[in-house]
Protein backbone atom coordinates (compact mmCIF):
# COMPACT_ATOMS: atom_id res chain seq x y z
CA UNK A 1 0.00 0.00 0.00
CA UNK A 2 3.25 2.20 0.37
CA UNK A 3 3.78 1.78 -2.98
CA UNK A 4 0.79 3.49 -3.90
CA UNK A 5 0.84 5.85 -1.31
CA UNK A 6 4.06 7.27 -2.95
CA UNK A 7 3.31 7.01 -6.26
CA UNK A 8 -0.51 9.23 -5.47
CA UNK A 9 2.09 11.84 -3.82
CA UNK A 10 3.86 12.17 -7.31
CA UNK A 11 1.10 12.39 -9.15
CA UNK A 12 -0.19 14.93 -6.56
CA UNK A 13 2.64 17.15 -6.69
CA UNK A 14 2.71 16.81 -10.65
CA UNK A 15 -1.13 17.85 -10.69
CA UNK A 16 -0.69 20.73 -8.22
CA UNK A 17 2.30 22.16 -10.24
CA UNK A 18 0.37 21.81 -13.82
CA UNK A 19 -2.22 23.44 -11.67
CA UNK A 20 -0.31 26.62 -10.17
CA UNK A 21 1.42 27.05 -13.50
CA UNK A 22 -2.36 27.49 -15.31
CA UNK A 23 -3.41 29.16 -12.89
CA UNK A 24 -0.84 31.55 -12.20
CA UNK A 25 0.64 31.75 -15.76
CA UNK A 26 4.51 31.52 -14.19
CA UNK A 27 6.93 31.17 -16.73
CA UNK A 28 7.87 27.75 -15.16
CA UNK A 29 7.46 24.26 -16.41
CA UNK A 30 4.67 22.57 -13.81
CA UNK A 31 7.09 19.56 -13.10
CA UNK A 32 9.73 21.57 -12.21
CA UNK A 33 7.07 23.16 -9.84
CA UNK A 34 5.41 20.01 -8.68
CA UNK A 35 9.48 18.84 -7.80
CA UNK A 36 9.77 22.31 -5.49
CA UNK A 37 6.53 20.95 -3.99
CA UNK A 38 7.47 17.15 -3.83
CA UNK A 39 10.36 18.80 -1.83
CA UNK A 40 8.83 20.73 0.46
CA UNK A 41 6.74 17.90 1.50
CA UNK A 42 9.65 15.61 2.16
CA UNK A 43 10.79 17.51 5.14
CA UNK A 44 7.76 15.16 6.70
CA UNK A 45 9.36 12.44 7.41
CA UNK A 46 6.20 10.59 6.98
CA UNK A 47 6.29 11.28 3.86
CA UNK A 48 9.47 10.08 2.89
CA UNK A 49 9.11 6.24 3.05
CA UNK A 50 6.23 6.14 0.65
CA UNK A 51 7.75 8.40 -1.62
CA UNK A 52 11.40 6.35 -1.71
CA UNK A 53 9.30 2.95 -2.45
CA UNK A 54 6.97 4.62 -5.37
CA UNK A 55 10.81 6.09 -6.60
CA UNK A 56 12.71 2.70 -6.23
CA UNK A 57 9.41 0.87 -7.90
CA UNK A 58 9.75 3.21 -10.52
CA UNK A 59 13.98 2.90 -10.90
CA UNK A 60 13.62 -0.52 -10.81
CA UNK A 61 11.24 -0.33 -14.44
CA UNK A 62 13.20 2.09 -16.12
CA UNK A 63 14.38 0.49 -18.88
CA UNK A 64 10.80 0.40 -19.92
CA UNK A 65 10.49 3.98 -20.90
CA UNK A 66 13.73 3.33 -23.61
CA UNK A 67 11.52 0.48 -25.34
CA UNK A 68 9.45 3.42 -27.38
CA UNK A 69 12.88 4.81 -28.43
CA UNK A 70 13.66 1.34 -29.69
CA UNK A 71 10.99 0.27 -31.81
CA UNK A 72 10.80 4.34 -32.84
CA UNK A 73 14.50 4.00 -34.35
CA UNK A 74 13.61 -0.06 -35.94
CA UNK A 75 10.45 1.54 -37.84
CA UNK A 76 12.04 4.98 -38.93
CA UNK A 77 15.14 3.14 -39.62
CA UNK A 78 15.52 4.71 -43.80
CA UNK A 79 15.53 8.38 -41.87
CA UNK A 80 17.67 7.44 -39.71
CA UNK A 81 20.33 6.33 -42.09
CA UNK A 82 19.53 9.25 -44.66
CA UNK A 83 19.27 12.07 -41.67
CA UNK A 84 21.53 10.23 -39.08
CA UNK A 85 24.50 12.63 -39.52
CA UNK A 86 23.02 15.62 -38.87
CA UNK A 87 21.04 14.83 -36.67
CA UNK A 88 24.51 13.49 -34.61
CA UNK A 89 26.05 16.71 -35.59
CA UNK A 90 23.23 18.81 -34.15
CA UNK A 91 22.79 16.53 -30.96
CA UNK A 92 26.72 17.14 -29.95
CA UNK A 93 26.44 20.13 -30.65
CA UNK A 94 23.77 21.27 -28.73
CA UNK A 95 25.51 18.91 -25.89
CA UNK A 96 28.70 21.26 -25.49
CA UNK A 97 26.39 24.56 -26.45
CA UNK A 98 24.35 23.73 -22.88
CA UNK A 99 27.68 22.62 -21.44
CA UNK A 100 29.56 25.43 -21.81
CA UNK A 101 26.74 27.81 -20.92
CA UNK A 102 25.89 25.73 -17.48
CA UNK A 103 29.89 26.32 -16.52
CA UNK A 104 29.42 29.89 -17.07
CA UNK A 105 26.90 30.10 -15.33
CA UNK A 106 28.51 28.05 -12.30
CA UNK A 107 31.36 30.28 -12.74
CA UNK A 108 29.59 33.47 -12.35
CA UNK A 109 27.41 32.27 -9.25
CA UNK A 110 30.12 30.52 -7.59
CA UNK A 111 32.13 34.12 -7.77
CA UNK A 112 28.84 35.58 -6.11
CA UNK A 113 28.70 38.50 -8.75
């Protein structure tokens, strides 16, 4: 019953954020909101133990989510091969564009400018 004890609080926390967001029109994305909310409530320890079973039910079916991705790249397999390139190209690039941008940013907070 833990299980789904945890796994309600989640979905509470997601609902609450889509909710404030809608409501509020913050320029925020609702899960990141529902998170802030998810940990606020885990200072109650109470809270905790349901909320580390739903997580470690949810860890332990992971590889789940990548099956999609699979069967996405076997059935658009010709695209792949004709648009593969660039779309590596673009991928590492955006990788080092948001790297280099999060250690600047690091860089300037941890200077406390």
């Amino acid at each position: 019953m833990t299980l789904l004890q945890g796994l309600a609080l989640l979905l509470l926390c997601q609902s609450a954020g889509e909710v404030l967001v809608r409501l509020s029109g913050a320029p925020l994305p609702a899960p990141v909101l529902g998170a802030g909310l998810l940990l606020g409530l885990l200072r109650w320890s109470a809270l905790r133990a349901p909320v580390a079973m739903a997580a470690d039910g949810l860890l332990g079916h992971l590889s789940l989510l990548f099956v999609p991705v699979g069967v996405g790249v076997i059935t658009h397999g010709a695209l792949l091969s004709e648009f593969g390139g660039r779309m590596l190209v673009a991928i590492v690039v955006s990788t080092w564009i948001g790297l280099a941008i999060t250690a600047l940013v690091m860089r300037r907070l941890l200077k406390g400018d």
